[in-house]
Each structure stands twice: as C-alpha cells, then as structure tokens.
Protein backbone atom coordinates (compact mmCIF):
# COMPACT_ATOMS: atom_id res chain seq x y z
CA UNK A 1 53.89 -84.39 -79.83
CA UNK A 2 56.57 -81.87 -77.54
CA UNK A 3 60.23 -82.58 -78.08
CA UNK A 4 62.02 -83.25 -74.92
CA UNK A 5 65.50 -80.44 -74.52
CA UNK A 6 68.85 -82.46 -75.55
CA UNK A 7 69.66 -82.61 -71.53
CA UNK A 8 66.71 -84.57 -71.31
CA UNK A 9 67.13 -86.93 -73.55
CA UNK A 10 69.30 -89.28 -75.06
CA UNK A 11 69.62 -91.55 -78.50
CA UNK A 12 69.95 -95.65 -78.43
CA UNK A 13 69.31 -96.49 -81.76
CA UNK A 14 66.70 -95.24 -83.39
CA UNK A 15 64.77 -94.81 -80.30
CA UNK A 16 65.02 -91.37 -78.66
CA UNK A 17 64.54 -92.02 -74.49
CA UNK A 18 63.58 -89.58 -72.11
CA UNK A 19 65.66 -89.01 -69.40
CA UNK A 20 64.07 -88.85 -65.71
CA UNK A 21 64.25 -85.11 -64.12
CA UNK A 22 67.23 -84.43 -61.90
CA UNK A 23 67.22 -85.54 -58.44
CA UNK A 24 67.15 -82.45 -55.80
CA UNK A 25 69.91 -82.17 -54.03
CA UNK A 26 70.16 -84.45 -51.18
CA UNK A 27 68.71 -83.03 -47.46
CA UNK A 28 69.81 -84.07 -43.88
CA UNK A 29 66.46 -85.47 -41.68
CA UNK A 30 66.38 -81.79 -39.82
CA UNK A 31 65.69 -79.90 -42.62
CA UNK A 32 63.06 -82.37 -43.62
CA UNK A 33 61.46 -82.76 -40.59
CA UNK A 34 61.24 -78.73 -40.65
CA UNK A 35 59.53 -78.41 -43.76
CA UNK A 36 56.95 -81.04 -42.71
CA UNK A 37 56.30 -79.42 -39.56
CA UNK A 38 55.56 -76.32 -41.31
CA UNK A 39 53.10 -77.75 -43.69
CA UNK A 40 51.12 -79.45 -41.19
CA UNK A 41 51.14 -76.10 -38.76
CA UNK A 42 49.93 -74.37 -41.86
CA UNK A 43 46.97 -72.14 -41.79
CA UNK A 44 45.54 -74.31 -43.97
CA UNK A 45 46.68 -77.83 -42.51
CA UNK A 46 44.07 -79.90 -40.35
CA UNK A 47 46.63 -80.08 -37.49
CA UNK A 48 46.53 -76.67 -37.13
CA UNK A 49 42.86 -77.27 -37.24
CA UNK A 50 42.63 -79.95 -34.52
CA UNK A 51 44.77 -77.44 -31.89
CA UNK A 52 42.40 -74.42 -32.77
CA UNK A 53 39.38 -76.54 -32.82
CA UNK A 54 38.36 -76.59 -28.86
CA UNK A 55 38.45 -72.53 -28.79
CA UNK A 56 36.70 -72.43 -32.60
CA UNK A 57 33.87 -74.69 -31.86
CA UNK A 58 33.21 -73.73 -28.36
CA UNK A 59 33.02 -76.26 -24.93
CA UNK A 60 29.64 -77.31 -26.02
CA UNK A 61 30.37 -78.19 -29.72
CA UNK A 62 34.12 -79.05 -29.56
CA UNK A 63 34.11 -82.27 -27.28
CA UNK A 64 31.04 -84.02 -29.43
CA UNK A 65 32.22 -83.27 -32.91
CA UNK A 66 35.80 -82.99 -35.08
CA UNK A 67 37.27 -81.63 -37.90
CA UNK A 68 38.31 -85.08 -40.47
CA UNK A 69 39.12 -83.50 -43.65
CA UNK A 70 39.98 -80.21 -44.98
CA UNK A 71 40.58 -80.77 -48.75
CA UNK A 72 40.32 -77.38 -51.57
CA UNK A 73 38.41 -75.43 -48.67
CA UNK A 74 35.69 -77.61 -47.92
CA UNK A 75 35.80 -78.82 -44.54
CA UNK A 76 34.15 -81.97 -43.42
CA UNK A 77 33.02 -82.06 -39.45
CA UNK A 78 31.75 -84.91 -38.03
CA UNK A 79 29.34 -85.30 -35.28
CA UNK A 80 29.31 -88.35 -32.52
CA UNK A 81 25.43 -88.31 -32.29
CA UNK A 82 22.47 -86.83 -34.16
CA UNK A 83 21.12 -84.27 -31.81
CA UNK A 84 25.27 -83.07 -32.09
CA UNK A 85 24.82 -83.17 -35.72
CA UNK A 86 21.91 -81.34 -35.36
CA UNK A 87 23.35 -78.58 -33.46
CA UNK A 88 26.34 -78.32 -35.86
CA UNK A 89 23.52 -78.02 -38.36
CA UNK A 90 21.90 -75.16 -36.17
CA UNK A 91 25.36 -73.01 -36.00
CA UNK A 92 26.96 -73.82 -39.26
CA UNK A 93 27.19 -70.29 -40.59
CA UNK A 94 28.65 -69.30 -36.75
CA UNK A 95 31.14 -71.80 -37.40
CA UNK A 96 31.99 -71.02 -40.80
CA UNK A 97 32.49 -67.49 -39.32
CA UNK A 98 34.53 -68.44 -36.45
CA UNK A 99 36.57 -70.39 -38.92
CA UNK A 100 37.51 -67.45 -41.80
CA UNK A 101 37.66 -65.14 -38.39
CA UNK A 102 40.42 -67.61 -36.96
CA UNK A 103 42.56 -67.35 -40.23
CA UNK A 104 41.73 -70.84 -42.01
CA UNK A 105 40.55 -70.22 -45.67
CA UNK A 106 37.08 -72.33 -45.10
CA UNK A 107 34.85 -72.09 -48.46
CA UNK A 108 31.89 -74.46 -46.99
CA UNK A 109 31.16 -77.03 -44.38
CA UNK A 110 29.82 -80.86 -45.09
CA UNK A 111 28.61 -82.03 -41.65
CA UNK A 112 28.12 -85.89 -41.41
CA UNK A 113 27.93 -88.25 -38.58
CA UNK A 114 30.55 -89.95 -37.61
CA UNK A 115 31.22 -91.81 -34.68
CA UNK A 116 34.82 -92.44 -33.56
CA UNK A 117 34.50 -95.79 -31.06
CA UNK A 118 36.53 -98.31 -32.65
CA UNK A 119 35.31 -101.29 -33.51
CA UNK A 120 35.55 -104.10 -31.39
CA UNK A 121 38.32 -106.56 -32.26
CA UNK A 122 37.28 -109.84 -34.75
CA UNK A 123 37.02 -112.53 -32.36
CA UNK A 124 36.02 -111.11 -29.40
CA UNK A 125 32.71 -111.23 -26.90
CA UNK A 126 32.59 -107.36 -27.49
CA UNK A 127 31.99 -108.36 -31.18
CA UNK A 128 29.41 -110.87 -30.56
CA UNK A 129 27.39 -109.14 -28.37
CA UNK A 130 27.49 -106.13 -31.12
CA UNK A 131 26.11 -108.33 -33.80
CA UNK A 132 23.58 -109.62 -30.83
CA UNK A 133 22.01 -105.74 -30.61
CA UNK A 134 22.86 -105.09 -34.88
CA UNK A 135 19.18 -103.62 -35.79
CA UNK A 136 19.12 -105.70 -39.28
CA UNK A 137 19.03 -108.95 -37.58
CA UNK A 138 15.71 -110.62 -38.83
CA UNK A 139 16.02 -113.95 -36.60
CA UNK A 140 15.98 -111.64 -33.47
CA UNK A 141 14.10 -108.67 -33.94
CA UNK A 142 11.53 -110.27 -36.79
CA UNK A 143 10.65 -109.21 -40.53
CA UNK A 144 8.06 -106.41 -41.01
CA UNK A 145 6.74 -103.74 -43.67
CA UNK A 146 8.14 -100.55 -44.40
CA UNK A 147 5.11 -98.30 -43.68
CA UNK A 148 6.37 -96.09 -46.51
CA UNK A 149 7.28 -98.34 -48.94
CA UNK A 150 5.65 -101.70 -47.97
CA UNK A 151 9.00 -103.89 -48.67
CA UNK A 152 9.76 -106.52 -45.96
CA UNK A 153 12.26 -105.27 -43.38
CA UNK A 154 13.93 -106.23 -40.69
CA UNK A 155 12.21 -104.65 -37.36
CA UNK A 156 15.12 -103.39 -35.50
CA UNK A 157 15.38 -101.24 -39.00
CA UNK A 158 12.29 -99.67 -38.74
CA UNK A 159 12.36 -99.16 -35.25
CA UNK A 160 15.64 -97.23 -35.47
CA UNK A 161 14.38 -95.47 -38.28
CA UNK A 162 10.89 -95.04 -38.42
CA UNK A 163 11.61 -96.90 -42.28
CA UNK A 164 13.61 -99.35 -43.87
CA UNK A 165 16.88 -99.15 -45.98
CA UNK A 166 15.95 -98.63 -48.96
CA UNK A 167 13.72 -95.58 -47.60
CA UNK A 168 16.69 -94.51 -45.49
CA UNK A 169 19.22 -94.30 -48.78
CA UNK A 170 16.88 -92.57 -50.64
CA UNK A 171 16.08 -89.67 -47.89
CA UNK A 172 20.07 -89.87 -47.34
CA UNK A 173 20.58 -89.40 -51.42
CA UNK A 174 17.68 -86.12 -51.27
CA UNK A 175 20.40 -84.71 -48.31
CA UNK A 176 23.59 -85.03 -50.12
CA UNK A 177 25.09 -81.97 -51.33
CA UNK A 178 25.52 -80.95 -54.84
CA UNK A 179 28.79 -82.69 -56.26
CA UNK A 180 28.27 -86.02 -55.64
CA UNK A 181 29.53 -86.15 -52.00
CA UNK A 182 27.86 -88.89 -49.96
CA UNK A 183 28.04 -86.95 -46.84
CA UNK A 184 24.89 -85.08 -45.17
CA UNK A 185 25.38 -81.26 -44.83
C-alpha cells in the first residue's frame, strides 16, 4: 500500500487521514469561459466539427447527415434516411480523407442512422396519430410469418422490412463493427 507525503496527510488517533489535493487557485468567469472556448474550437472538438462539416461533407452529403460523436478518433456520422446512409457508406474513405486533409485526427468512421425529428410531445394528437402508423401494431396491420424465420409477426414489420425483429437484430448484430459498438458502419 503507497504512503501518502506528510503534506498530505494528517494523524487523529491512530488513524492516519488523507488530506484532499489543494484547490487551484481561484479564476474570474473570463478566463474560464476562454479556456472552454478553446477546447471546444479544438481541432479535435465536435464544434469545430459541426462549423467545418458543410464544406467537409459536401452540399449533397452535409444537409442529410451529421457528425454526433467524436470520442478517441472514432467518429460517429449519422444519416437521416437509408439511401443517405447508403451514400455515406459509398464515400466513407473520401470522407475519412477530407477529414485527416481538414486537420481533425479521424482514426475511423461508424455510420448509423439516425434521424433527428423530435418526438412528438406525450399527450398530443401528433403522438396518437404516430402510434396509429407504428409498423408493430398487430390490431391494425394483422399478425403474419416471418418468411425467413417462420415466427408470428406483426405485418407492418415485415412490410417495412422484408422480415421480422428478431431477423432484423440478428442481420443488425452480423453489421456491427468489431468492439461491441451497436452502431452499423
């Protein structure tokens, strides 16, 4: 067990306490507010992502898809549909290139969908008519068989995606990248 310096510790009794590090010396909100502004304008912070991202990604790219996280050089882009996903798919290594070539230290890209509308608020006829259209609704769309697995689904499942859940998970599980992540690339 390491022995804690004398200034960092103190006796009471038999006990030995460690003392808490010293505070740093007290800074006016300027300061502060100057050192957080240069971590997020950073080469490596995500706001200095989000300005660069229109001219990185390109007009066609840029307004369907967004940078979400940056975190130890792996940056996670999501798309607002699946042909967008797709065509982040298509020019992932341009990207990636236009990335390093803009100055942010970029190791690899996870590409996911995600789509930004907010949900509607609890409550509301917005709401309603959203669970009205959900595709896993069996008492208005119906209960069929997955033609790959043969477990009852709800229709407006298998319509959407050709398979049920279960399928969909698994085919989602065979895309994620090594690691763990949950996200496909």
């Amino acid at each position: 067990m390491a022995i804690a310096p004398p200034n960092r510790s103190r006796r009471q009794g038999d006990v030995t306490l460690l003392l808490p590090p010293p505070r740093p010396p007290l800074q006016g909100l300027g300061p502060c507010l100057d050192a957080l502004q240069r971590q997020w304008d950073g080469e490596a912070g995500l706001a200095a992502l989000w300005q660069a991202w229109p001219r990185i990604a390109g007009p066609q790219l840029a307004p369907h898809c967004r940078p979400l996280r940056l975190q130890a050089g792996r940056l996670v882009v999501g798309a607002s549909q699946p042909q967008w996903l797709q065509a982040l798919r298509f020019n992932k290594h341009q990207l990636l290139g236009a990335l390093r070539a803009s100055g942010f230290s970029v190791k690899d890209l996870v590409l996911q969908q995600h789509d930004a509308t907010p949900l509607p608020p609890p409550g509301t006829e917005q709401e309603a008519e959203a669970w009205r259209r959900h595709p896993s609704r069996i008492d208005v769309f119906g209960l069929a068989h997955c033609g790959r697995c043969r477990r009852p689904s709800p229709a407006g499942e298998l319509e959407r995606w050709g398979h049920c859940s279960f399928c969909q998970r698994e085919r989602m599980a065979d895309e994620a990248p090594p690691g763990g992540a949950s996200a496909a690339q």
